[in-house]
Protein backbone atom coordinates (compact mmCIF):
# COMPACT_ATOMS: atom_id res chain seq x y z
CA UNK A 1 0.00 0.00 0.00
CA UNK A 2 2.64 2.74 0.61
CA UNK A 3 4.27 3.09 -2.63
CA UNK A 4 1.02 2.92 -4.22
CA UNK A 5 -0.32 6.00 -1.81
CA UNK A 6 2.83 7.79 -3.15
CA UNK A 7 2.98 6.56 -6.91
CA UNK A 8 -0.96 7.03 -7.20
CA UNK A 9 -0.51 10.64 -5.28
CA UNK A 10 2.42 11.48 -7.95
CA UNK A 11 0.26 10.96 -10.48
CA UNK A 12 -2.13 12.97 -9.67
CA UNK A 13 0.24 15.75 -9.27
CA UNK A 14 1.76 15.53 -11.93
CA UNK A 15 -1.50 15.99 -13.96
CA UNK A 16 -2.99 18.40 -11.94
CA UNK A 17 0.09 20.67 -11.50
CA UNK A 18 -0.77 22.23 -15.19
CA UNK A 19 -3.43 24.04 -12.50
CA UNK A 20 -0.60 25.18 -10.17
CA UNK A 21 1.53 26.44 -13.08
CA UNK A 22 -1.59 28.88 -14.54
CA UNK A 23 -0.84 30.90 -12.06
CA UNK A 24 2.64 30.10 -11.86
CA UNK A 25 3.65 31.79 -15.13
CA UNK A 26 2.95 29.18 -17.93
CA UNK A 27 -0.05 30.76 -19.35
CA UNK A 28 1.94 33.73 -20.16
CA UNK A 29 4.84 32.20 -21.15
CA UNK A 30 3.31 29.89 -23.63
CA UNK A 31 0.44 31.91 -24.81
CA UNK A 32 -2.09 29.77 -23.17
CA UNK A 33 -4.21 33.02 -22.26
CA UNK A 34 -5.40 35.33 -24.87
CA UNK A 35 -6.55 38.50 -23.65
CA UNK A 36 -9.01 40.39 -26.52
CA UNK A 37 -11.25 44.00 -25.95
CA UNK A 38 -15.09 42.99 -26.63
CA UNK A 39 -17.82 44.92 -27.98
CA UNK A 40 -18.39 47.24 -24.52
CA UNK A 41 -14.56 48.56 -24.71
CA UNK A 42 -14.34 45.76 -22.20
CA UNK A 43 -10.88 43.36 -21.79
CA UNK A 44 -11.90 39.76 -22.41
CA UNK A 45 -9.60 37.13 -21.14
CA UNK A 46 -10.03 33.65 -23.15
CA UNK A 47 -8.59 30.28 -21.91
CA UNK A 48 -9.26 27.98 -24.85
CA UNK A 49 -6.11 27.09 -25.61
CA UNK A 50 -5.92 26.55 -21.52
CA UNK A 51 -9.00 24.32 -21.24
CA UNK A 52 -7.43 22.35 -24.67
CA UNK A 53 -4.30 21.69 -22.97
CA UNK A 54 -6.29 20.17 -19.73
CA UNK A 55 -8.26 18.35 -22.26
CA UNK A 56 -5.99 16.44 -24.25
CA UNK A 57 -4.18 15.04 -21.36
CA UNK A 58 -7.38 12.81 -20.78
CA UNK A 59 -7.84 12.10 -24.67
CA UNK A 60 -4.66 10.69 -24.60
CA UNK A 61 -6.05 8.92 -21.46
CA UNK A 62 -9.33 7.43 -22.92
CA UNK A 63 -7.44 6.04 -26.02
CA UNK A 64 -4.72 4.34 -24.02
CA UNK A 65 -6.59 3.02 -20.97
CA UNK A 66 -8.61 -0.19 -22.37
CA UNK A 67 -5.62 -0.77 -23.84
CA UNK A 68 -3.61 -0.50 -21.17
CA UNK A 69 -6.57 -2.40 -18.74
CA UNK A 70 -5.69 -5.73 -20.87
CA UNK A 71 -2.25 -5.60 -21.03
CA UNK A 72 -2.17 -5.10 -17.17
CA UNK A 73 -3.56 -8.74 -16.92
CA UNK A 74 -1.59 -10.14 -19.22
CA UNK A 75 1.95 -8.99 -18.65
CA UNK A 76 4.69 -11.70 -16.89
CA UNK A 77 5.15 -9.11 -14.38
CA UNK A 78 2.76 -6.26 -13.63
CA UNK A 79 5.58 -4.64 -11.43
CA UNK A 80 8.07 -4.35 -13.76
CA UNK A 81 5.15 -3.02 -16.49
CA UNK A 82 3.71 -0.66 -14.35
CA UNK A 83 7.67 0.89 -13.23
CA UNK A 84 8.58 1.84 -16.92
CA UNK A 85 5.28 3.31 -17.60
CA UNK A 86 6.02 5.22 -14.25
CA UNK A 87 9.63 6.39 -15.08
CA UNK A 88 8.58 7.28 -18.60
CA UNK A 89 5.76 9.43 -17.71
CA UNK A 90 8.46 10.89 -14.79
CA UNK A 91 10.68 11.84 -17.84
CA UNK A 92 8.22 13.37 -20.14
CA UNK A 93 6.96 15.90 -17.33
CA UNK A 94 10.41 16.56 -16.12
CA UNK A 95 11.27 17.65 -19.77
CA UNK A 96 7.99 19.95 -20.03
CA UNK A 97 9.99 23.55 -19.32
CA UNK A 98 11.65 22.73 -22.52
CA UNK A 99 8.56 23.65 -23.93
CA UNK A 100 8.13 27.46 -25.71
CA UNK A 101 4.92 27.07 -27.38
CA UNK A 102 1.24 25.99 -26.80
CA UNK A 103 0.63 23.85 -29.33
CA UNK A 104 4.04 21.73 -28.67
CA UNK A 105 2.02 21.65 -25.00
CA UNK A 106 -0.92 20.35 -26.16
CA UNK A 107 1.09 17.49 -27.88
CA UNK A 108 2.40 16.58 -24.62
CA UNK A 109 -0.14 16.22 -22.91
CA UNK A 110 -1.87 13.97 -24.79
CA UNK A 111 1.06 11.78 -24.90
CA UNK A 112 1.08 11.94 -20.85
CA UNK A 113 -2.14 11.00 -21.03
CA UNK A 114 -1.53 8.00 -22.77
CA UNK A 115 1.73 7.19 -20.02
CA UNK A 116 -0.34 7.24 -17.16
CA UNK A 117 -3.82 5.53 -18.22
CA UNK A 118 -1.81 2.39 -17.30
CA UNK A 119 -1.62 3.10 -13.72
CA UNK A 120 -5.32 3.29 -12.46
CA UNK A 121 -5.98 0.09 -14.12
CA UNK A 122 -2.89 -1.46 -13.25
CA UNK A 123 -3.36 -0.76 -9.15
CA UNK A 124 -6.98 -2.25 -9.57
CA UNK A 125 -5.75 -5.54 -10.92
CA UNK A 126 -2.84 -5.53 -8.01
CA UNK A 127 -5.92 -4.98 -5.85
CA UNK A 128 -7.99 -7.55 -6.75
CA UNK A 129 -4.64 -9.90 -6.43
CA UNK A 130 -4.04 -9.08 -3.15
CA UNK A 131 -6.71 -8.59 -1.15
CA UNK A 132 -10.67 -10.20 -0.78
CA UNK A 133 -13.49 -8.74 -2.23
CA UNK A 134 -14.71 -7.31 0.87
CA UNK A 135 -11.80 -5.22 1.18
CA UNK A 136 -11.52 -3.67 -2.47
CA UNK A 137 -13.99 -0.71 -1.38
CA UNK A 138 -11.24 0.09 1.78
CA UNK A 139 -7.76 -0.95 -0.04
CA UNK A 140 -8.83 1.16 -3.29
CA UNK A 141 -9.57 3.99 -0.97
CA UNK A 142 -6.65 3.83 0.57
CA UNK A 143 -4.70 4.30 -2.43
CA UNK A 144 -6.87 6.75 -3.92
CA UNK A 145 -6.84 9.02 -1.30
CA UNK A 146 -3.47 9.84 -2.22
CA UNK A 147 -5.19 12.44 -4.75
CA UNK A 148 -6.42 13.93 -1.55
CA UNK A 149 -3.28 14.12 0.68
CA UNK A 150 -0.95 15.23 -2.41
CA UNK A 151 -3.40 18.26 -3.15
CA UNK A 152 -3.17 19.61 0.51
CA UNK A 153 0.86 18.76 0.51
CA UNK A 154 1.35 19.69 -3.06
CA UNK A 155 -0.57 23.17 -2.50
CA UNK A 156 1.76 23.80 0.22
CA UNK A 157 5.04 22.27 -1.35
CA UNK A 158 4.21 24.35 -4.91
CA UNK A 159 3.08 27.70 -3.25
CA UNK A 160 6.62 27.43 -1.55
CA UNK A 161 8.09 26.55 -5.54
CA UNK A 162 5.71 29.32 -6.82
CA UNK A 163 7.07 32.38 -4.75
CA UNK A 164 10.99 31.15 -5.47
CA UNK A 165 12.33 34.07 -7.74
CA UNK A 166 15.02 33.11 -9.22
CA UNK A 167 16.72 32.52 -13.06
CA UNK A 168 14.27 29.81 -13.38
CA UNK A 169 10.74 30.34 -13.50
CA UNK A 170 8.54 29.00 -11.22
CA UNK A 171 6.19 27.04 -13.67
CA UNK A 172 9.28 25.51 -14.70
CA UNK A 173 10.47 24.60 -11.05
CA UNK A 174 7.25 22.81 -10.33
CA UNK A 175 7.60 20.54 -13.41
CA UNK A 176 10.99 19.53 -12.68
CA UNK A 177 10.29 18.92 -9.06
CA UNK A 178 7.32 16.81 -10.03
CA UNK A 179 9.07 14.98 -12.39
CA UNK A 180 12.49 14.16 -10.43
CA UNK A 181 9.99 12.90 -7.53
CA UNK A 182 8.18 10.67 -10.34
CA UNK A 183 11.10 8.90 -11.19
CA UNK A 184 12.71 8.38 -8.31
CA UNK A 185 9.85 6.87 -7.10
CA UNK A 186 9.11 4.69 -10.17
CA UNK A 187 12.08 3.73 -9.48
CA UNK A 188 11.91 2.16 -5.58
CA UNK A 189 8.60 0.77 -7.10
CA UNK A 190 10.35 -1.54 -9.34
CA UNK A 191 13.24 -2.32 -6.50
CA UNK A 192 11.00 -2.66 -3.59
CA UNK A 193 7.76 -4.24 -4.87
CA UNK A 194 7.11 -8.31 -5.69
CA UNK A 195 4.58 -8.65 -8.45
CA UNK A 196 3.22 -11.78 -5.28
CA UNK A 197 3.77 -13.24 -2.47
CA UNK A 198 5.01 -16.22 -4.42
CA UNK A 199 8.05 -13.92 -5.88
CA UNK A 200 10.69 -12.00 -4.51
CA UNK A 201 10.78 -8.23 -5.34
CA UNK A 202 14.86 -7.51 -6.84
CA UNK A 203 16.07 -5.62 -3.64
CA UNK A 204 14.81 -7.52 -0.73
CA UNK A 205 14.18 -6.40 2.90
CA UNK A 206 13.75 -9.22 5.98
CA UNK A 207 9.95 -8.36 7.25
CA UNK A 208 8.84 -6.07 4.65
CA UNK A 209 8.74 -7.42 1.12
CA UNK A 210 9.29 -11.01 1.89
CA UNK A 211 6.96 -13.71 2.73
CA UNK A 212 7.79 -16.75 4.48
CA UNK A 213 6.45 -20.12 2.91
CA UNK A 214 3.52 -19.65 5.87
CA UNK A 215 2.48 -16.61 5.31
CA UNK A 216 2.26 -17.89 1.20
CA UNK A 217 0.27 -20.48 1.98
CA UNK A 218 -1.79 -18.32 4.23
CA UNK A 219 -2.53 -15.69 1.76
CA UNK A 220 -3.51 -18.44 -1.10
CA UNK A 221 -5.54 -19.91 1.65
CA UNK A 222 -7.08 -16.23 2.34
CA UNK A 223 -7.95 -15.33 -1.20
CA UNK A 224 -9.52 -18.94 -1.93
CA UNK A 225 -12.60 -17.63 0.05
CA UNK A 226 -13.32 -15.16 -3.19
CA UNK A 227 -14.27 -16.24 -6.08
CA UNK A 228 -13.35 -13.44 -8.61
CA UNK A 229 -9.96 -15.42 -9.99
CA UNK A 230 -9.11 -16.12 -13.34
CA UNK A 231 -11.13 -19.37 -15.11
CA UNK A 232 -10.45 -22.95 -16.56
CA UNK A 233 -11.48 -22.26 -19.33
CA UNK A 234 -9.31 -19.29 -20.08
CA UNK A 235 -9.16 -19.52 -24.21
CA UNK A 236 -9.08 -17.09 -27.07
CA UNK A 237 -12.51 -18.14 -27.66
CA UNK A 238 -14.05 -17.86 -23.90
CA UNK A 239 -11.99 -14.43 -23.85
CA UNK A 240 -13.92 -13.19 -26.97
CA UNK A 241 -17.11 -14.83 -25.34
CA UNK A 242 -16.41 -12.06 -22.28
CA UNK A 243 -15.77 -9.13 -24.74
CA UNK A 244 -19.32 -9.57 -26.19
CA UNK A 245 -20.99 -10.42 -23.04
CA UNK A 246 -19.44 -6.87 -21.87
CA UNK A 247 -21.52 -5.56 -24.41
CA UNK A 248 -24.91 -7.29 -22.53
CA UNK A 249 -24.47 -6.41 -19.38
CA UNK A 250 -25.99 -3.53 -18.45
CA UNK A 251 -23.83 -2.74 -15.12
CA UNK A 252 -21.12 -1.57 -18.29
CA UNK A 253 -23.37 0.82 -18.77
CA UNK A 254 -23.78 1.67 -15.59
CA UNK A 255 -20.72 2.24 -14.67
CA UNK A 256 -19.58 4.26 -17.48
CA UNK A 257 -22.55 6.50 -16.71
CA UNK A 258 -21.65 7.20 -13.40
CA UNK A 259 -18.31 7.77 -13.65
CA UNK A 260 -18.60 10.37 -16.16
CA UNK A 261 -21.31 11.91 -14.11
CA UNK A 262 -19.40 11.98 -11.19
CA UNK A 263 -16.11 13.37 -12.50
CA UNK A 264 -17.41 16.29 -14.40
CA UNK A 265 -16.68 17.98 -11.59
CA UNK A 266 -12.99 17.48 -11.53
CA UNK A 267 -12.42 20.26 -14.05
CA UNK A 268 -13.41 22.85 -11.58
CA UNK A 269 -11.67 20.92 -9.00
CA UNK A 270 -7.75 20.66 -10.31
CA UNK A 271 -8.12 23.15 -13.41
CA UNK A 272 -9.91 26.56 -12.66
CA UNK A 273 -10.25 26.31 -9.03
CA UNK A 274 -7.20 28.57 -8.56
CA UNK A 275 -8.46 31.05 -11.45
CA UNK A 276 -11.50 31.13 -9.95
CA UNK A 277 -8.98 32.19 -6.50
CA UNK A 278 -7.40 34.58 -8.58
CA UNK A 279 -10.62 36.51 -9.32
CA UNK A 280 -10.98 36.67 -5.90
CA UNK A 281 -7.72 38.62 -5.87
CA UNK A 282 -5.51 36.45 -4.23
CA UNK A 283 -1.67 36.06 -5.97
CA UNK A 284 -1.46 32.78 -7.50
CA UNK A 285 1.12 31.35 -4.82
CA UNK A 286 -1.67 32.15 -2.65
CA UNK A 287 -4.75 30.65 -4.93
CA UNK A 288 -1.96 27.34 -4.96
CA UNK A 289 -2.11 26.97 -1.21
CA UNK A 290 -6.38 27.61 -0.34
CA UNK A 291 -6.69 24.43 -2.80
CA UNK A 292 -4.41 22.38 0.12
CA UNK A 293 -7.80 21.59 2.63
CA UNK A 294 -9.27 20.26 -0.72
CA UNK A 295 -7.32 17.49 -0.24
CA UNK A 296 -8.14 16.76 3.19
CA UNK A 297 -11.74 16.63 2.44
CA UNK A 298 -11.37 14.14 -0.36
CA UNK A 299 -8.82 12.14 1.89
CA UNK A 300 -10.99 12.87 4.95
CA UNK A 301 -14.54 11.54 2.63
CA UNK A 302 -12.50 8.06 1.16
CA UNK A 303 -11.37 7.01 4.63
CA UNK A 304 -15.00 7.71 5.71
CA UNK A 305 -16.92 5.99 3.15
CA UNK A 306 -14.79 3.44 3.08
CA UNK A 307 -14.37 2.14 6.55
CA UNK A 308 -18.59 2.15 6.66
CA UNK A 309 -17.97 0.12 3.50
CA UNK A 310 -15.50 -2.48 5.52
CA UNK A 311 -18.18 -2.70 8.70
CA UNK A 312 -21.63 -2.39 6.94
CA UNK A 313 -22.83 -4.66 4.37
CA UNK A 314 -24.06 -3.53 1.15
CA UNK A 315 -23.48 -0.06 1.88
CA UNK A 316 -21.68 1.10 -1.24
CA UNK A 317 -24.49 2.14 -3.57
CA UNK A 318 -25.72 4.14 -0.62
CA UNK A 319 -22.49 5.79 0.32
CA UNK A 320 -22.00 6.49 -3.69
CA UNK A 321 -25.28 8.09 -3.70
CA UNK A 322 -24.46 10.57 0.28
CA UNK A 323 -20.84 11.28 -1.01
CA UNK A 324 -22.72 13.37 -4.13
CA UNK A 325 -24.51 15.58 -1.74
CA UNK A 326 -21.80 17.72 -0.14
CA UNK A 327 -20.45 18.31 -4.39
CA UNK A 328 -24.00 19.91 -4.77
CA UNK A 329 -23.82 21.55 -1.83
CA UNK A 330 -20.59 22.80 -2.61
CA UNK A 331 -21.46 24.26 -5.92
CA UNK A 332 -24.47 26.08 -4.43
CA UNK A 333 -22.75 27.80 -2.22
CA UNK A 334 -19.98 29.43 -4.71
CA UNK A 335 -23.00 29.72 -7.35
CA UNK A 336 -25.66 31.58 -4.85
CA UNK A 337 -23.50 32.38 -2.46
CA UNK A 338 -21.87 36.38 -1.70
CA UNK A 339 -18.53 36.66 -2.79
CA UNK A 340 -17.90 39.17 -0.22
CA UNK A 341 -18.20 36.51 2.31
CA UNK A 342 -14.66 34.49 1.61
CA UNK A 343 -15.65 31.67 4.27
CA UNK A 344 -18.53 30.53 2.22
CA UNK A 345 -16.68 30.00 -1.12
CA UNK A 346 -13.63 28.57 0.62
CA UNK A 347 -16.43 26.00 2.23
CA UNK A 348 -17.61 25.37 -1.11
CA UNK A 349 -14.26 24.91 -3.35
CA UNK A 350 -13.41 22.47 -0.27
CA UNK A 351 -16.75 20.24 -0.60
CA UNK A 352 -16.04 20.00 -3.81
CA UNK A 353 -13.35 16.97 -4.06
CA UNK A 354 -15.81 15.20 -1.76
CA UNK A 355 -16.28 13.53 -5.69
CA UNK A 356 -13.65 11.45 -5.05
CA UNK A 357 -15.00 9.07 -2.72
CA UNK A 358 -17.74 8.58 -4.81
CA UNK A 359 -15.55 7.42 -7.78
CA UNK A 360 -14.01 5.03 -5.05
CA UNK A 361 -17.08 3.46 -4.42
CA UNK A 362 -18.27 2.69 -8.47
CA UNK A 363 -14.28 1.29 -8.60
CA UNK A 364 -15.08 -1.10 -5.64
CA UNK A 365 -18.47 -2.26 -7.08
CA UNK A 366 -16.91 -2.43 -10.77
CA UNK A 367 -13.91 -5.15 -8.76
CA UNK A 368 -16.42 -7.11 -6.42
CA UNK A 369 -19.30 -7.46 -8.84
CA UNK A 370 -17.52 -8.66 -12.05
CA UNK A 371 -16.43 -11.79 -12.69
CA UNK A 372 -13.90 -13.69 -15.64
CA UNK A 373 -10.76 -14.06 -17.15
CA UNK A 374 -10.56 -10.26 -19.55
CA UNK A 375 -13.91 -9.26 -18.42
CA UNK A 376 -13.07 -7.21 -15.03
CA UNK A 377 -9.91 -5.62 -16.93
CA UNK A 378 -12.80 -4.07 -19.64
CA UNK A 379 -14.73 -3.14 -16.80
CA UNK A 380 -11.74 -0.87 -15.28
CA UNK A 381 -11.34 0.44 -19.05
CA UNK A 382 -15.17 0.96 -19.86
CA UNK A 383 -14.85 3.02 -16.26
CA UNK A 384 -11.32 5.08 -16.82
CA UNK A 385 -12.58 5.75 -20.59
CA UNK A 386 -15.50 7.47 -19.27
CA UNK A 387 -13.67 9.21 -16.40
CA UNK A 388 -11.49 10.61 -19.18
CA UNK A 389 -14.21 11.62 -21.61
CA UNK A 390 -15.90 13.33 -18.83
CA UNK A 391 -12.48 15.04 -17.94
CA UNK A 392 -12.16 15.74 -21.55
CA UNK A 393 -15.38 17.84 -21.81
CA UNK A 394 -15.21 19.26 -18.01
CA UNK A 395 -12.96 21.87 -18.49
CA UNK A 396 -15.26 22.85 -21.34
CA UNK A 397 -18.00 24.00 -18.93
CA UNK A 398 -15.99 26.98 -17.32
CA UNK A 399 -16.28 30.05 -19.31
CA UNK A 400 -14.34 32.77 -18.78
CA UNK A 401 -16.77 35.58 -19.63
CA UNK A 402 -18.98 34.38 -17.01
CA UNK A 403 -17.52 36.46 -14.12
CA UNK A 404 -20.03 38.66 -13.51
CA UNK A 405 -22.45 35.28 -13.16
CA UNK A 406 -20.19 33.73 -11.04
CA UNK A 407 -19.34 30.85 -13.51
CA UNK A 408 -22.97 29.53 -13.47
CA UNK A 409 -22.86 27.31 -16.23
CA UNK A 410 -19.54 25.02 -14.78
CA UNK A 411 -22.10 24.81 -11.01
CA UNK A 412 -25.06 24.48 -12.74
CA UNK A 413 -23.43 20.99 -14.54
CA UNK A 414 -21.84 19.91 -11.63
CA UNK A 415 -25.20 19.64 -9.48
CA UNK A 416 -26.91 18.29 -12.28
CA UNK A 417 -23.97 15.75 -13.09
CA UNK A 418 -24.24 14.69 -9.45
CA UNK A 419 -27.89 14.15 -9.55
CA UNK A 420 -27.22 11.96 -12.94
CA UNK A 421 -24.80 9.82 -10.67
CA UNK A 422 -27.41 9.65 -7.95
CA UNK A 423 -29.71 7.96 -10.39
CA UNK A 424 -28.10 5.53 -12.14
CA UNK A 425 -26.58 4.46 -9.17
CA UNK A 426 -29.76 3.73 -8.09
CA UNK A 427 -30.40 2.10 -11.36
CA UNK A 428 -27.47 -0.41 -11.25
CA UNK A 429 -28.67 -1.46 -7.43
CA UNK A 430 -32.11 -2.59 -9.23
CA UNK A 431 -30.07 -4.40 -11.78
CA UNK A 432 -28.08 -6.50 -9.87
CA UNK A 433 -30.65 -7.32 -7.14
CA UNK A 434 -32.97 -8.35 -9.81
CA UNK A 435 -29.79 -10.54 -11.10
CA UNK A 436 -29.51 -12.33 -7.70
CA UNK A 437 -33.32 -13.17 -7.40
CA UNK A 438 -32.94 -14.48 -10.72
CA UNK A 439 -29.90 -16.49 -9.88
CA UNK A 440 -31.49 -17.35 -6.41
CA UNK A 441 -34.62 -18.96 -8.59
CA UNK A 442 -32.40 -20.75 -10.96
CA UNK A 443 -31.14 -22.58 -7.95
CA UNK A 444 -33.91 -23.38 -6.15
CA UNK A 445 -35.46 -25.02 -9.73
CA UNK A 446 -32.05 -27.17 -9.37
CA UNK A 447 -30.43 -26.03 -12.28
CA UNK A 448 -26.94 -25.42 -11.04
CA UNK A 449 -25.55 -23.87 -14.26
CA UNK A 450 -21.92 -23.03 -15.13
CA UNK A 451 -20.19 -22.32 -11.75
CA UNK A 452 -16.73 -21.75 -13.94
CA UNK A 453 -18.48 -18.90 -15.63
CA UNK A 454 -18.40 -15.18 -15.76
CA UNK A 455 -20.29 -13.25 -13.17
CA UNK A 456 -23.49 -13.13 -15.53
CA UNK A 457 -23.58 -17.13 -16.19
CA UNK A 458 -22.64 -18.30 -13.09
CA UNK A 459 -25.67 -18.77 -10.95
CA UNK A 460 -24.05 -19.05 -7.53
CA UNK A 461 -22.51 -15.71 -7.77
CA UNK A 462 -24.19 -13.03 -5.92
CA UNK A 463 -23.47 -9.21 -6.41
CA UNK A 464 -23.02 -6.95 -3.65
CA UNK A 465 -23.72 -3.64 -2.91
């Protein structure tokens, strides 16, 4: 778990420290801000080419990550996969202030993108290999809280980075301190790690990353109780078999649904949230560093939702559905609220990353609820393609020249984003709990079915909620 907290945290910085950098300098430097005189005599300042750059990274994303979801099951060692992907996407940001031009940018990006769709997918498979599927809601959380306690650490650490004045400017310092950390780091990931218990990692250390022949055994013993492992029957024909089941099932659906939903709101989050700071007058060091609670509430919100998760059964649709509510209430308050009174927006920007532990939640249902050899990798794609789509278009729903209206349109999707999530969470509870009591009455007829099967065919596999 800990160098996944840090390698999962890294990555979010490293995507989200475009945001820190807007006000750092780089939208200046590489002409990511035109500023144009309207119609009233009026100076208009247009972030297009800003919102295109925090775009692309996650269209580079959504064509890499089903990809990258299959080849995570299917590589000797997922390790040794997931360090080079690390250590490459550590080089490319480290070699951003090299950079003099927008479009070059843009490029970039979508080629990070691409680097780092293999992560998410690639800690869900070494989740569902290590640990039972009533722990997947807590373990993912654990992990993906990093995004949380790197934004109120990173806010700090880059407002420090941000007020350095120096021959080096500071968009350019935060790039190269994000991307020395990133590789250094990819790198104790591929030294320290074991792809299993079974294997050694290639530096060892007595009592951390070895396991004796009982605690093997134990852990093989432990996992046995599940019954989410790979089939018998595992064939280029039953894989193919899985593909166009994916295309039955309606929980796909489902899940793609609410993921975009949910993280339409991440564009306000990690991309304008310090413009919006700025407007507000603060300097942009300053806007970096009253993003930092942000993080705690996300953190704070996982850890939550997830331990209720661990102690009360079937809770996760539920806690999906509560974890929406503070987003909306969030966006309320900066919408309707008076600018005048600072404590009430801060409130609000800070609710707003409560998103994440919704997101946790659909990623813990999407692992305990799908079953197969291929089938649970597409299900991780299907969900990180849509999280990328929807972070694709988010950025897209803050409009500069809506000042004066307090950026309605960007609060006005969020709230009705999270009621979207709300409801087809809702929806996939009343799928699969008409799926069991179908699979309860194809038992109690006697007709015991393919227990080797994917989740859909087998009719002693019960979803949970």
């Amino acid at each position: 778990m800990p160098p996944m907290i840090l390698l999962f945290g890294l990555a979010y910085a490293d995507k989200a420290v475009l945001g820190s950098a807007a006000v750092a300098g780089i939208l200046e430097a590489l002409q990511l801000s035109v500023t144009t005189i309207n119609s009233n005599g009026k100076q208009v300042t247009d972030l297009t080419r800003y919102s295109t750059a925090t775009a692309l990274f996650y269209a580079g994303y959504a064509v890499s990550v089903l990809p990258a979801a299959l080849v995570a099951t299917r590589v000797p060692n997922i390790i040794h996969f997931l360090s080079a992907m690390i250590i490459l996407w550590g080089v490319v940001t480290i070699l951003t202030p090299t950079i003099h031009h927008w479009q070059v940018l843009c490029a970039q990006r979508f080629f990070l993108g691409m680097i780092e769709a293999t992560v998410s997918p690639g800690f869900v498979v070494i989740t569902r290999a290590w640990y039972k599927r009533r722990e997947h809601a807590s373990r993912l959380g654990i992990w993906y809280s990093s995004t949380g306690l790197f934004s109120i650490f990173a806010g700090v650490f880059n407002y420090a980075i941000a007020s350095i004045r120096g021959s080096i400017a500071p968009w350019k310092l935060l790039y190269l301190v994000a991307g020395a950390f990133t590789i250094v780091f990819g790198l104790l990931f591929l030294l320290l790690v074991p792809k299993d218990p079974s294997s050694p990692p290639i530096f060892c250390i007595r009592a951390y990353n070895i396991f004796t022949p009982r605690q093997r055994i134990e852990f093989q013993n432990r996992l046995g109780e599940d019954d989410l492992g790979l089939l018998s029957n595992s064939s280029a024909d039953s894989n193919w078999t899985e593909v166009k089941e994916c295309f039955l099932d309606m929980k796909m659906y489902m899940f793609a649904l609410i993921a975009f939903s949910i993280y339409l709101t991440n564009g306000a989050v990690t991309a304008f949230g310090t413009q919006i700071l700025r407007n507000l007058h603060y300097t942009g060091a300053q806007a970096i560093a009253l993003q930092a609670p942000g993080g705690f509430t996300t953190a704070l919100s996982i850890y939550i939702t997830g331990y209720i998760s661990l102690k009360v059964p079937n809770s996760r649709i539920i806690l999906l559905c509560l974890s929406c509510l503070p987003v909306m209430a969030g966006a309320l308050m900066i919408w309707l609220g008076n600018w005048k009174d600072r404590g009430v927006i801060f409130a609000g920007l800070w609710m707003l990353p409560i998103f994440g532990a919704s997101f946790v939640q659909l990623l813990s249902l999407a692992t305990a609820n799908v079953k197969g050899n291929i089938k649970p990798s597409i299900a991780a794609g299907i969900i990180f393609v849509a999280y990328s789509l929807s972070n694709v278009s988010a950025p897209y729903t803050f409009k500069g020249s809506e000042l004066a209206q307090k950026y309605r349109t960007t609060w006005q999707v969020i709230i009705g984003a999270m009621c979207a999530s709300i409801f087809f969470s809702v929806l996939l509870g009343l799928n699969m709990a008409y799926a069991n009591k179908r699979k309860a009455q194809v038992e109690a007829d006697g007709d015991g079915g393919v227990v080797n099967a994917t989740d859909m065919k087998d009719p002693t596999f019960r979803y949970v909620f």
